[in-house]
PDB file of N, CA and C in Angstrom:
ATOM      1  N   UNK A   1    -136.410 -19.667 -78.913  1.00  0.00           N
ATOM      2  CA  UNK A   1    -137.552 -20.340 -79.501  1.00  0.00           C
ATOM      3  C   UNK A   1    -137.090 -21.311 -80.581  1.00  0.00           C
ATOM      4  N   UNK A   2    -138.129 -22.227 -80.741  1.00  0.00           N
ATOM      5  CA  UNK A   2    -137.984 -23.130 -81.978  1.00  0.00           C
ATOM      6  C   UNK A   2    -137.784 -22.822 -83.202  1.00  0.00           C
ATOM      7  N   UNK A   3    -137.102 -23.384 -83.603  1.00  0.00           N
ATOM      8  CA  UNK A   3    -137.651 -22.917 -85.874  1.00  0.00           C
ATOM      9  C   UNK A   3    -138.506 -23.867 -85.725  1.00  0.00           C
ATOM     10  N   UNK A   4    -138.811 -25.016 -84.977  1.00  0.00           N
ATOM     11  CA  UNK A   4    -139.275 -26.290 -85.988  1.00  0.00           C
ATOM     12  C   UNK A   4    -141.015 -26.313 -85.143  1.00  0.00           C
ATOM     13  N   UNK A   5    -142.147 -26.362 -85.925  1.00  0.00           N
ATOM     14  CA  UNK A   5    -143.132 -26.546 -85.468  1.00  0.00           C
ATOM     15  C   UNK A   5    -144.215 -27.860 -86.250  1.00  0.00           C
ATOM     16  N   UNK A   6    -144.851 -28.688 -85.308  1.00  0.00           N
ATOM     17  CA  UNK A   6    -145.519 -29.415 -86.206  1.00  0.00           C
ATOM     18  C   UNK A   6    -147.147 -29.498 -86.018  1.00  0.00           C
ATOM     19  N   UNK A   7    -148.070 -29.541 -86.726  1.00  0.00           N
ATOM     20  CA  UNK A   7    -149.233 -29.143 -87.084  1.00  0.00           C
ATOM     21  C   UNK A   7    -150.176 -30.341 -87.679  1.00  0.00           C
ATOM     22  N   UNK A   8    -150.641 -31.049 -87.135  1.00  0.00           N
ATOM     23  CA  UNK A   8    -151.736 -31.973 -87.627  1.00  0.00           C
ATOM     24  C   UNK A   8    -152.673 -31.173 -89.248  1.00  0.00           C
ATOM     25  N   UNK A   9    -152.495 -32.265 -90.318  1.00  0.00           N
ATOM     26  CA  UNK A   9    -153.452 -31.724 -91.203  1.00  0.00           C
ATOM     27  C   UNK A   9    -154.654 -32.812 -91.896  1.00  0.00           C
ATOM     28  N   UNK A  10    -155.166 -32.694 -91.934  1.00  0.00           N
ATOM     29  CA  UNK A  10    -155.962 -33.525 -92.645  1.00  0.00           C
ATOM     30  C   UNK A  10    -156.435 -33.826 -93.859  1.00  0.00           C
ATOM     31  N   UNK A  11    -156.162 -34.714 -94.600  1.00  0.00           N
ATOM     32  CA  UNK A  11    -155.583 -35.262 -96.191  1.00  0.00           C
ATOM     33  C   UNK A  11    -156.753 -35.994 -96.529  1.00  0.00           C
ATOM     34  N   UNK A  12    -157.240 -35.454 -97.411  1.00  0.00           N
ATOM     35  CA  UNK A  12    -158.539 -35.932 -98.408  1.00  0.00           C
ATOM     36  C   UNK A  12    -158.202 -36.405 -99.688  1.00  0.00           C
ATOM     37  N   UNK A  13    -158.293 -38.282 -99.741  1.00  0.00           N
ATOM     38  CA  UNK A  13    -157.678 -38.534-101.651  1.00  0.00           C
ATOM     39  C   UNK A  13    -159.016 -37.822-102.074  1.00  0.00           C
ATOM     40  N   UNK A  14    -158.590 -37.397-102.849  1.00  0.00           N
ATOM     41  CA  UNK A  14    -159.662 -37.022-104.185  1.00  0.00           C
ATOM     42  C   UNK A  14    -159.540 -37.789-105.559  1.00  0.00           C
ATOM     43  N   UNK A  15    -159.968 -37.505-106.809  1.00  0.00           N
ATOM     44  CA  UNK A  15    -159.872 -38.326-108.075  1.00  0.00           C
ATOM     45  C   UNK A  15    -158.467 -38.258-108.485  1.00  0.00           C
ATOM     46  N   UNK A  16    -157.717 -36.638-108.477  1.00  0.00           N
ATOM     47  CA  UNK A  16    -156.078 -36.623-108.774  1.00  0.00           C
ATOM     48  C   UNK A  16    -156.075 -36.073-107.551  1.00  0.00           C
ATOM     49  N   UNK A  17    -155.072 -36.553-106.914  1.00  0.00           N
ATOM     50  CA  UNK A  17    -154.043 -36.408-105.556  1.00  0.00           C
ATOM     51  C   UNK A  17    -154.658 -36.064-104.360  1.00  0.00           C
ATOM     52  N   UNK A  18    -154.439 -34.998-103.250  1.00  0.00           N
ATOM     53  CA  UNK A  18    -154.988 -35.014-101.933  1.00  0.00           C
ATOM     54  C   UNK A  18    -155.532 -33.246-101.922  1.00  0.00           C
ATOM     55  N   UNK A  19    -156.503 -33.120-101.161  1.00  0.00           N
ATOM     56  CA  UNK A  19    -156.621 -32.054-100.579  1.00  0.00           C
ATOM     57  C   UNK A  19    -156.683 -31.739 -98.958  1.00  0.00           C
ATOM     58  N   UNK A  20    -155.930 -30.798 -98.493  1.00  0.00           N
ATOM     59  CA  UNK A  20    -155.254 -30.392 -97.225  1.00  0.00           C
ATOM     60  C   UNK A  20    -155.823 -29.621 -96.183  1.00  0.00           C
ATOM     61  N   UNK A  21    -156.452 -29.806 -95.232  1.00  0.00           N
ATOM     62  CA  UNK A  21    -156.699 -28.754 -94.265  1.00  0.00           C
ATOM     63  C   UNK A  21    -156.180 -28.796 -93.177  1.00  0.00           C
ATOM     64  N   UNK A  22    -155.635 -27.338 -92.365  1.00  0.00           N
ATOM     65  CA  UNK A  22    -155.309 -27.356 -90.969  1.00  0.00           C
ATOM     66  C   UNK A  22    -156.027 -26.940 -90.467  1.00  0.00           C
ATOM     67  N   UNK A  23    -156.685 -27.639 -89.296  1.00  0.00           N
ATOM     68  CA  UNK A  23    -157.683 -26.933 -88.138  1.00  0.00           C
ATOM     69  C   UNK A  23    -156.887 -25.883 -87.305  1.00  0.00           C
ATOM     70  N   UNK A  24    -155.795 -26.331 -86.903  1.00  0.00           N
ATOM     71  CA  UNK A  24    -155.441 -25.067 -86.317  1.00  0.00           C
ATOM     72  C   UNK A  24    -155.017 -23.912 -86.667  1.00  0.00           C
ATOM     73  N   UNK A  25    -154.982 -23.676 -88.175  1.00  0.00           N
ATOM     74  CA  UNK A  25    -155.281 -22.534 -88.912  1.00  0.00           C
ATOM     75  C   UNK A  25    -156.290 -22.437 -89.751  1.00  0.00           C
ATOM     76  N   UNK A  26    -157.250 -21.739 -89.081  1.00  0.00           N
ATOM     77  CA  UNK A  26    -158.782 -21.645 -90.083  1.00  0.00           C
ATOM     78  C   UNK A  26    -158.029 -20.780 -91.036  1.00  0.00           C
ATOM     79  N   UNK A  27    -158.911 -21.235 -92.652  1.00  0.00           N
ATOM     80  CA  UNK A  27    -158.429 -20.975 -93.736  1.00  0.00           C
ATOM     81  C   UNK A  27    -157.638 -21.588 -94.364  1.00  0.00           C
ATOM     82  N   UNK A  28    -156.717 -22.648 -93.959  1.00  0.00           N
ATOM     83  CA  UNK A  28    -155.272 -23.087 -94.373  1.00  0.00           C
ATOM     84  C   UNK A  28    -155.921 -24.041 -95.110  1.00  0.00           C
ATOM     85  N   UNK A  29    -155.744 -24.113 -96.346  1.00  0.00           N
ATOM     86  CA  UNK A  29    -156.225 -25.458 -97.185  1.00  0.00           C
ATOM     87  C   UNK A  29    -155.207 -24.626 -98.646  1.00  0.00           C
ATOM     88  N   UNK A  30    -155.162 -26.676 -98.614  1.00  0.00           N
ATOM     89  CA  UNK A  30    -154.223 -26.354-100.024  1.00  0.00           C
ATOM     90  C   UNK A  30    -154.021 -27.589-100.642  1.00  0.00           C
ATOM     91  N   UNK A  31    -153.601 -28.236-101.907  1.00  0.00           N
ATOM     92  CA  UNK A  31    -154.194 -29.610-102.633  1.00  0.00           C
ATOM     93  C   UNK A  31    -152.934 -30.071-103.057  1.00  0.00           C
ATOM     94  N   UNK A  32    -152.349 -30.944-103.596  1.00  0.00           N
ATOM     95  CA  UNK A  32    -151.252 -31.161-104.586  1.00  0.00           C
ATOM     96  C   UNK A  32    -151.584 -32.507-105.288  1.00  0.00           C
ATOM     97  N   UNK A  33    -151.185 -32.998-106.380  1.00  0.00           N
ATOM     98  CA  UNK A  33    -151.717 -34.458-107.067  1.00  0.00           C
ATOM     99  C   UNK A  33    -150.930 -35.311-106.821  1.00  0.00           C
ATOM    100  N   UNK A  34    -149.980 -35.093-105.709  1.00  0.00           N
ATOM    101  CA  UNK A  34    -149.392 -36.474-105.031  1.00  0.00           C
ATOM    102  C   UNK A  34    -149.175 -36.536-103.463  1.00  0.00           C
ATOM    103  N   UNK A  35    -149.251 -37.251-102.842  1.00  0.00           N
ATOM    104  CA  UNK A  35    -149.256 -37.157-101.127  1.00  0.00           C
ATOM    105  C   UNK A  35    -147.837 -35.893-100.986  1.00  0.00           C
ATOM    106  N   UNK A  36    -146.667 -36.375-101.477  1.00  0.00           N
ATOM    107  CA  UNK A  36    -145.230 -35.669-101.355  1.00  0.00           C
ATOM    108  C   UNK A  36    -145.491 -34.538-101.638  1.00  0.00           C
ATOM    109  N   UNK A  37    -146.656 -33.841-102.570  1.00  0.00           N
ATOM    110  CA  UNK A  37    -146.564 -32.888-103.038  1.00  0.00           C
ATOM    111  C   UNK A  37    -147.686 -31.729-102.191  1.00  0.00           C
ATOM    112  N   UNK A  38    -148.783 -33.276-101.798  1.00  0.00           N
ATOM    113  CA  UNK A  38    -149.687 -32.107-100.832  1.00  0.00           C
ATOM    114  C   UNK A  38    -148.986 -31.980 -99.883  1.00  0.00           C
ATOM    115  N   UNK A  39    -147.728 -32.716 -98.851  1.00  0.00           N
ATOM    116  CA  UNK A  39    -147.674 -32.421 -97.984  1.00  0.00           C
ATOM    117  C   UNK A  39    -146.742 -31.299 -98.146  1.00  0.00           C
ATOM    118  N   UNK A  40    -146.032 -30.778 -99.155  1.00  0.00           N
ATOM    119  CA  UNK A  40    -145.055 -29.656 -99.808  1.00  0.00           C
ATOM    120  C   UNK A  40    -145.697 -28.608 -99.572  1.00  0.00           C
ATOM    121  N   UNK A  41    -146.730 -28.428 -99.999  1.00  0.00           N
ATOM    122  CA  UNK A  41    -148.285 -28.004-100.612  1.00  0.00           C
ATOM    123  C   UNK A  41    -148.354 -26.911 -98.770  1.00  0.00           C
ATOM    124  N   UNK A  42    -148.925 -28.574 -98.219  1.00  0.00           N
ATOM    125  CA  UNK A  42    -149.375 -27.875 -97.087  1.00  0.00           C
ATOM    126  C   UNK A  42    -147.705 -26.882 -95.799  1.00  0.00           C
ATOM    127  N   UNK A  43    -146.658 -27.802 -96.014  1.00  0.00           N
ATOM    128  CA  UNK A  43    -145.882 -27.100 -95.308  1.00  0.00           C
ATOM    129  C   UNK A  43    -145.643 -24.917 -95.655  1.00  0.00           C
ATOM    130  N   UNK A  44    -145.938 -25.206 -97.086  1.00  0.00           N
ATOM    131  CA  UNK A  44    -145.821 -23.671 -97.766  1.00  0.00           C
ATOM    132  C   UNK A  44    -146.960 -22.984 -97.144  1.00  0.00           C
ATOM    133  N   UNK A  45    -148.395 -23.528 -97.033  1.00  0.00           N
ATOM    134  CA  UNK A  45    -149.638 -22.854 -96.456  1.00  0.00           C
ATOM    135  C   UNK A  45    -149.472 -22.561 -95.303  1.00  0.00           C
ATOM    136  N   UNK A  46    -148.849 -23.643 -94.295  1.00  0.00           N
ATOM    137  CA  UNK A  46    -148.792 -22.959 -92.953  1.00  0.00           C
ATOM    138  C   UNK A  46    -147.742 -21.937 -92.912  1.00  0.00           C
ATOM    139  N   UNK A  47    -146.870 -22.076 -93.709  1.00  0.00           N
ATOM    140  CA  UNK A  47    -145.884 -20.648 -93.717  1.00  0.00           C
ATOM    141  C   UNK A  47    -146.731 -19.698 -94.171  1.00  0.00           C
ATOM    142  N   UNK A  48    -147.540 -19.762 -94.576  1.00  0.00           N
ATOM    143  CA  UNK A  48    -148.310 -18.305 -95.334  1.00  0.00           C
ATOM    144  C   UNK A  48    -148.805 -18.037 -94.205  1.00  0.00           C
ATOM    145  N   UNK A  49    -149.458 -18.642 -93.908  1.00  0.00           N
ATOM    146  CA  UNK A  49    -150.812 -18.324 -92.614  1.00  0.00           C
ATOM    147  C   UNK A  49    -150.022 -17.654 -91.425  1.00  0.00           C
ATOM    148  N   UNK A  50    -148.822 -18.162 -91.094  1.00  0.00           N
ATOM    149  CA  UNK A  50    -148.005 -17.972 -89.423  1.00  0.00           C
ATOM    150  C   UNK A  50    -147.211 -16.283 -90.014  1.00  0.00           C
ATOM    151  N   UNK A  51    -147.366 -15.956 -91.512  1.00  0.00           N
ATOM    152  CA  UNK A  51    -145.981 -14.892 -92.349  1.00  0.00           C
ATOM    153  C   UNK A  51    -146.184 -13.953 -91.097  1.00  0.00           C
ATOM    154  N   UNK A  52    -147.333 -13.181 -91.080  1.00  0.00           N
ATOM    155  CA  UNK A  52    -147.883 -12.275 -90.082  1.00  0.00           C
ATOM    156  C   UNK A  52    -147.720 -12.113 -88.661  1.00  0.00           C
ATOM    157  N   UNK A  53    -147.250 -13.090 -88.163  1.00  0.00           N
ATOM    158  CA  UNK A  53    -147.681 -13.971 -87.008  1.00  0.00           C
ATOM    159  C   UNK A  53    -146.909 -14.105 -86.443  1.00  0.00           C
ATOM    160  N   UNK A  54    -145.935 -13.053 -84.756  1.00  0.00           N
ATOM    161  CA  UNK A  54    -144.869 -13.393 -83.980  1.00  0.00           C
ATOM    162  C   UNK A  54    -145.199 -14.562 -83.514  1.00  0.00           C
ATOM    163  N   UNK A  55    -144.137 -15.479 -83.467  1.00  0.00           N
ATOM    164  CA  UNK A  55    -143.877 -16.440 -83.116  1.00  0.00           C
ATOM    165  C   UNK A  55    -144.352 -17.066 -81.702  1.00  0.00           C
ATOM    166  N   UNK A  56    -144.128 -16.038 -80.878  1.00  0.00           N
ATOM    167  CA  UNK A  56    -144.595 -16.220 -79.696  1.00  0.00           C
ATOM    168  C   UNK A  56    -145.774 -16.271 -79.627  1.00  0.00           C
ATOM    169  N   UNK A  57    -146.783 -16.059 -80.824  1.00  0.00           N
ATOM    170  CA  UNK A  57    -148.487 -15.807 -80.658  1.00  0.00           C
ATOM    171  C   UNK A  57    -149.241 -17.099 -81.551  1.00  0.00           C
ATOM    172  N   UNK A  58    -148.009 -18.417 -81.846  1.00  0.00           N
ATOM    173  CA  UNK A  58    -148.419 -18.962 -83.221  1.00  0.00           C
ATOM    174  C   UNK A  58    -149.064 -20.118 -82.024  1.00  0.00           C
ATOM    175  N   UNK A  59    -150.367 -20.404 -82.549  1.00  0.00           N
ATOM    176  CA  UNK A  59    -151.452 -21.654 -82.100  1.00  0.00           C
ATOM    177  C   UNK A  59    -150.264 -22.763 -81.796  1.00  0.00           C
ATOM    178  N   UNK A  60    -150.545 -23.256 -80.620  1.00  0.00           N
ATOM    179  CA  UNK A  60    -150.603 -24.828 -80.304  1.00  0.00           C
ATOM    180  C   UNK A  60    -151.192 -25.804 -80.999  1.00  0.00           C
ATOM    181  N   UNK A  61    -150.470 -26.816 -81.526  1.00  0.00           N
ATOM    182  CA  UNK A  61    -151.144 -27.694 -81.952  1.00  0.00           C
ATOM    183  C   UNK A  61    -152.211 -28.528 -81.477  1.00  0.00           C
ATOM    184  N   UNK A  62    -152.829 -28.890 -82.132  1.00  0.00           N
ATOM    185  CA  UNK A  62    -153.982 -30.170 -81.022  1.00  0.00           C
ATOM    186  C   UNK A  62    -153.591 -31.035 -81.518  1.00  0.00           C
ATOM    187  N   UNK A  63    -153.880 -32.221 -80.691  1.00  0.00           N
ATOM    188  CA  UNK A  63    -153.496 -33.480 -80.462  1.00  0.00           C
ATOM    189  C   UNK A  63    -154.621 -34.416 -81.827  1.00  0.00           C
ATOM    190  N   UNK A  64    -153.849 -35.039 -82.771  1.00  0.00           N
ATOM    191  CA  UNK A  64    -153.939 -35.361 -84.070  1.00  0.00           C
ATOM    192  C   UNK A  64    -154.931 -36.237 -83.597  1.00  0.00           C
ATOM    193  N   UNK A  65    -155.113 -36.958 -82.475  1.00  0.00           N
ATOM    194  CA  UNK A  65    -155.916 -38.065 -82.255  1.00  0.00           C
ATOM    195  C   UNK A  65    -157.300 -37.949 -81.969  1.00  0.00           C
ATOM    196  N   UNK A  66    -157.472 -36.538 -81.411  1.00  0.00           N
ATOM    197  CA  UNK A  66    -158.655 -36.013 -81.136  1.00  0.00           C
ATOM    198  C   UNK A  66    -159.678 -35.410 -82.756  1.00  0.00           C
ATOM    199  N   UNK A  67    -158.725 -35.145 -83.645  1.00  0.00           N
ATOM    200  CA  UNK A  67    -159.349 -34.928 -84.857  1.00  0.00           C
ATOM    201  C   UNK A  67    -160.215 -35.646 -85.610  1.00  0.00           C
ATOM    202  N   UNK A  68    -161.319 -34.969 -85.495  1.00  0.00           N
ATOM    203  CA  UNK A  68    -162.808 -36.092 -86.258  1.00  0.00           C
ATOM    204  C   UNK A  68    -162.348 -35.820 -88.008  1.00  0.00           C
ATOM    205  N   UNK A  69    -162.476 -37.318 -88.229  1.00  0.00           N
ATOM    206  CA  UNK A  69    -161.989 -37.333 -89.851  1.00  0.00           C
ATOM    207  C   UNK A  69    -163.461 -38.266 -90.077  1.00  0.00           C
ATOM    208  N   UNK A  70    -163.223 -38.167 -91.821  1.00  0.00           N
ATOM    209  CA  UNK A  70    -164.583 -38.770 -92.404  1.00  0.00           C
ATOM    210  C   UNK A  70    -164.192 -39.364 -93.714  1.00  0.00           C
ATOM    211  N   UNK A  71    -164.640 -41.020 -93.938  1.00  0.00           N
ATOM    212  CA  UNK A  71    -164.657 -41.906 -94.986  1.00  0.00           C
ATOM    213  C   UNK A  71    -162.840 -41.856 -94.840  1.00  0.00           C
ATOM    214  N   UNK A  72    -162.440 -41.542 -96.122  1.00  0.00           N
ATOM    215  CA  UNK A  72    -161.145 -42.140 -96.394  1.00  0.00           C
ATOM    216  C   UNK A  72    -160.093 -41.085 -95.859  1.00  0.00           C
ATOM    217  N   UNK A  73    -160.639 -39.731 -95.572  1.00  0.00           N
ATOM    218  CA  UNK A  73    -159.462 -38.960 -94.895  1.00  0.00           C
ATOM    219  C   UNK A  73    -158.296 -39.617 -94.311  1.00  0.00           C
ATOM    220  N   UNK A  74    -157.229 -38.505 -93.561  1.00  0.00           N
ATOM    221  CA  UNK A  74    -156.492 -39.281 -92.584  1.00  0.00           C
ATOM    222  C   UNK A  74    -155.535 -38.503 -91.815  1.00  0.00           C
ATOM    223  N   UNK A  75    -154.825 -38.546 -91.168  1.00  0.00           N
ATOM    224  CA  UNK A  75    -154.496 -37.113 -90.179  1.00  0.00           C
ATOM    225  C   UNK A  75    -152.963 -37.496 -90.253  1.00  0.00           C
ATOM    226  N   UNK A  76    -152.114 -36.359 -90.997  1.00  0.00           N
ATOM    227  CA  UNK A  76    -150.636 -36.442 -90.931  1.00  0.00           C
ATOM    228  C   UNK A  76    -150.205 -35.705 -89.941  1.00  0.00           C
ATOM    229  N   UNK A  77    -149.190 -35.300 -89.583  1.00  0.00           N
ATOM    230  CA  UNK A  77    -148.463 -34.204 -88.634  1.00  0.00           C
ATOM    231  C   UNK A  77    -147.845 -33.572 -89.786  1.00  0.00           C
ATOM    232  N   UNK A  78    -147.486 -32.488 -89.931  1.00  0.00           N
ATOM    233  CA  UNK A  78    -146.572 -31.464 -90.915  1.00  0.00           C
ATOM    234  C   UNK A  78    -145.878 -30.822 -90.297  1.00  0.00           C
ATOM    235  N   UNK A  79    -144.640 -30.736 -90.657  1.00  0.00           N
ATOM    236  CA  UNK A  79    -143.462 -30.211 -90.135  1.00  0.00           C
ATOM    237  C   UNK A  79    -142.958 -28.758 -90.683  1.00  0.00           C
ATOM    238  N   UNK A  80    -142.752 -28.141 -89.933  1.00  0.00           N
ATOM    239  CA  UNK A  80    -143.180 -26.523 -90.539  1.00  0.00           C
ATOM    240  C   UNK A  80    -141.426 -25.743 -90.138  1.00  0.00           C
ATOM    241  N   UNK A  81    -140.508 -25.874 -90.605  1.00  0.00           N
ATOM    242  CA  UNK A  81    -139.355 -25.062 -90.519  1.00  0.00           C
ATOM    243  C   UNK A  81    -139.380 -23.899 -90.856  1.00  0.00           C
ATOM    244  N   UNK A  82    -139.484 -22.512 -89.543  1.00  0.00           N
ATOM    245  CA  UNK A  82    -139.712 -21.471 -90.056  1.00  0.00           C
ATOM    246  C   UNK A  82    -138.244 -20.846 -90.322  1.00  0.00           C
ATOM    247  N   UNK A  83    -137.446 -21.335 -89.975  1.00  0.00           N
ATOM    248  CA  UNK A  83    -136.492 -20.909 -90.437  1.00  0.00           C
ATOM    249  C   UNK A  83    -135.670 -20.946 -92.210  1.00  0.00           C
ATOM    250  N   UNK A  84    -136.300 -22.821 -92.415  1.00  0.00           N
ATOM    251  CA  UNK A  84    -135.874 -22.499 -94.231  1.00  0.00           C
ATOM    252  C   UNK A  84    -136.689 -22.199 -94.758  1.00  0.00           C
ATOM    253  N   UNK A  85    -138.256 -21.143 -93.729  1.00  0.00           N
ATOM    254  CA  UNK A  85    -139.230 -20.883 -94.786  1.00  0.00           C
ATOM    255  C   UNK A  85    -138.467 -19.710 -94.513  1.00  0.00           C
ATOM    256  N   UNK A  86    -138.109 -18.882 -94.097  1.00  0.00           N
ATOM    257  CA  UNK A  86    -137.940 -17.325 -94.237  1.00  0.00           C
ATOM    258  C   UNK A  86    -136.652 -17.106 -94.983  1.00  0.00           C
ATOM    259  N   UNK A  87    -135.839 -18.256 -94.939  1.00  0.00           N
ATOM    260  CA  UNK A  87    -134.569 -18.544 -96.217  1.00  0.00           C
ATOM    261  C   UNK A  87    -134.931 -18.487 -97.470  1.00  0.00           C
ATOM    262  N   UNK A  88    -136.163 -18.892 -97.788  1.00  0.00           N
ATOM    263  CA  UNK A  88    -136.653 -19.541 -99.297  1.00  0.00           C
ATOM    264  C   UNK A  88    -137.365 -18.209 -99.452  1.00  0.00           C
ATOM    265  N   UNK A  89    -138.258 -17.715 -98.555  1.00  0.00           N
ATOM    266  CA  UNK A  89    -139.474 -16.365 -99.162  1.00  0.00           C
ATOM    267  C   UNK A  89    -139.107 -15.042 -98.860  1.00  0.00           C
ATOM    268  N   UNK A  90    -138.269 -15.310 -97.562  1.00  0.00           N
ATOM    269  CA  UNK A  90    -138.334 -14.027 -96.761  1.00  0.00           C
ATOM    270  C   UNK A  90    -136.976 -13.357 -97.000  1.00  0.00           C
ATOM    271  N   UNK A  91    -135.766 -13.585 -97.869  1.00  0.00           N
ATOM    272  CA  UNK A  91    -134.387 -13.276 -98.223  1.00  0.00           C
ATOM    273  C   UNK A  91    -134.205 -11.770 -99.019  1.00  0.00           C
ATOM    274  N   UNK A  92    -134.975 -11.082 -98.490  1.00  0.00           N
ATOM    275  CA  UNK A  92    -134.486  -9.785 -99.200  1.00  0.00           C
ATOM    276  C   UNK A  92    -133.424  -9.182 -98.316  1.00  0.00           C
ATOM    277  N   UNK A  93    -132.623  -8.393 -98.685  1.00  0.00           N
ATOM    278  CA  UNK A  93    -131.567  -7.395 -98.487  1.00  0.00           C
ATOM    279  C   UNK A  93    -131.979  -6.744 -97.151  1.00  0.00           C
ATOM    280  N   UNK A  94    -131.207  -6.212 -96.616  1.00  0.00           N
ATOM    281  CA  UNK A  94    -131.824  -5.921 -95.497  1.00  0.00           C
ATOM    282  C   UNK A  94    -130.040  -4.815 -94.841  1.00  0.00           C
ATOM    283  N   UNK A  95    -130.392  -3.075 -95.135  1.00  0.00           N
ATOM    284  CA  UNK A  95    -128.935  -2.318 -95.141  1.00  0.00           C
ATOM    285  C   UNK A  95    -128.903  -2.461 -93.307  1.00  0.00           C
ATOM    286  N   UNK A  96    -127.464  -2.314 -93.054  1.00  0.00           N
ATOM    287  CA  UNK A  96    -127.364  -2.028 -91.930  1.00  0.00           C
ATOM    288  C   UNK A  96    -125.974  -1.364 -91.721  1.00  0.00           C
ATOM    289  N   UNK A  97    -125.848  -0.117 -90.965  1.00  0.00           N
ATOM    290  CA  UNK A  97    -124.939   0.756 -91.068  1.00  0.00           C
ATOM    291  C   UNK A  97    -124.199   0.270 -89.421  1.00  0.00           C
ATOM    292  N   UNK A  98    -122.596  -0.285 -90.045  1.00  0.00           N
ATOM    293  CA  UNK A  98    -122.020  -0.310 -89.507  1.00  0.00           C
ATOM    294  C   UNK A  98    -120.319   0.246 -88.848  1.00  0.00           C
ATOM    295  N   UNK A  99    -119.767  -0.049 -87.693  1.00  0.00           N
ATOM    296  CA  UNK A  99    -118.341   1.010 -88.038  1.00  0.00           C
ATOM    297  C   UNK A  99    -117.191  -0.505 -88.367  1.00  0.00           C
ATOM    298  N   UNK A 100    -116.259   0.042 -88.954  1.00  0.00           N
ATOM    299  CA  UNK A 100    -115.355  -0.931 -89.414  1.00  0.00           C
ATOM    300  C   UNK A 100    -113.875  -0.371 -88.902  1.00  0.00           C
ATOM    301  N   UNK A 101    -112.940  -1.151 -88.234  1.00  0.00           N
ATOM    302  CA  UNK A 101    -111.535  -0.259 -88.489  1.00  0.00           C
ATOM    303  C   UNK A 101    -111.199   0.201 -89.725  1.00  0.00           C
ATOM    304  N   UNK A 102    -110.074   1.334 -90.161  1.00  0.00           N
ATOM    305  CA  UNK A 102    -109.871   2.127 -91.068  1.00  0.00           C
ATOM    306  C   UNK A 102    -109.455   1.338 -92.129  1.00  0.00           C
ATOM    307  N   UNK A 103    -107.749   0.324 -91.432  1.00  0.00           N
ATOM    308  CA  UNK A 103    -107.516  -0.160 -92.188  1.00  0.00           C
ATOM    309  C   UNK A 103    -108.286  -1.290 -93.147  1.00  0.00           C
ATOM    310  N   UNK A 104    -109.293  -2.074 -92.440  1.00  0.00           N
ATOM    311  CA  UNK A 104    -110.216  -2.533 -93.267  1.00  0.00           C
ATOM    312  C   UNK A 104    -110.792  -1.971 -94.551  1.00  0.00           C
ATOM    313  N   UNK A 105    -110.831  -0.544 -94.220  1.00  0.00           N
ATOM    314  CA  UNK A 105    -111.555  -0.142 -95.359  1.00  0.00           C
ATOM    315  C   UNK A 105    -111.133   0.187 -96.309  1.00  0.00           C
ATOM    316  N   UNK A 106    -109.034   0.532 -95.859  1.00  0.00           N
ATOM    317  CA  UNK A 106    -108.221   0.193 -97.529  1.00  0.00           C
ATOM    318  C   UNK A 106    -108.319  -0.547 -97.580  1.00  0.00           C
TER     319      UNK A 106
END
């Protein structure tokens, strides 16, 4: 399977910076006060939303073009690396009991 997934979102200017929604994750909204930062913003949300979520079960994207937007909105694609998300959040310790030759172990 992929690490790399990408996700249409839809970017609302507001008075300071953008606010974020993904349709193909109901719930996924998230804001930042600069485009670079909502789209930061939003790559971290879809990692939240998918945390739960085998891979094999994660939504298809829809096609960005079909998305009804309104006044000044506008429809990005977001690029979702689940792999340097589970580097960055998901890095805890993890024991695993293994055998080693002897001399290794002087």
């Amino acid at each position: 399977m992929s690490n790399n997934y990408y996700y249409p979102a839809i970017f609302q200017p507001e008075d300071i910076g953008f606010s974020v929604s993904v349709p193909d994750l109901p719930g996924c909204f998230t804001q930042g006060d600069t485009l670079d930062e909502a789209l930061e913003m939003a790559q971290e949300a879809i990692g939240i939303m998918l945390e739960d979520i085998p891979e094999k079960d994660y939504p298809t994207a829809s096609n960005p073009a079909k998305l009804v937007t309104e006044g000044d909105q506008f429809v990005m694609m977001v690029h979702f690396d689940k792999l340097a998300y589970d580097k960055k959040y998901n890095s805890k310790a993890v024991k695993k009991t293994l055998s080693i030759p002897a001399w290794l172990n002087k």
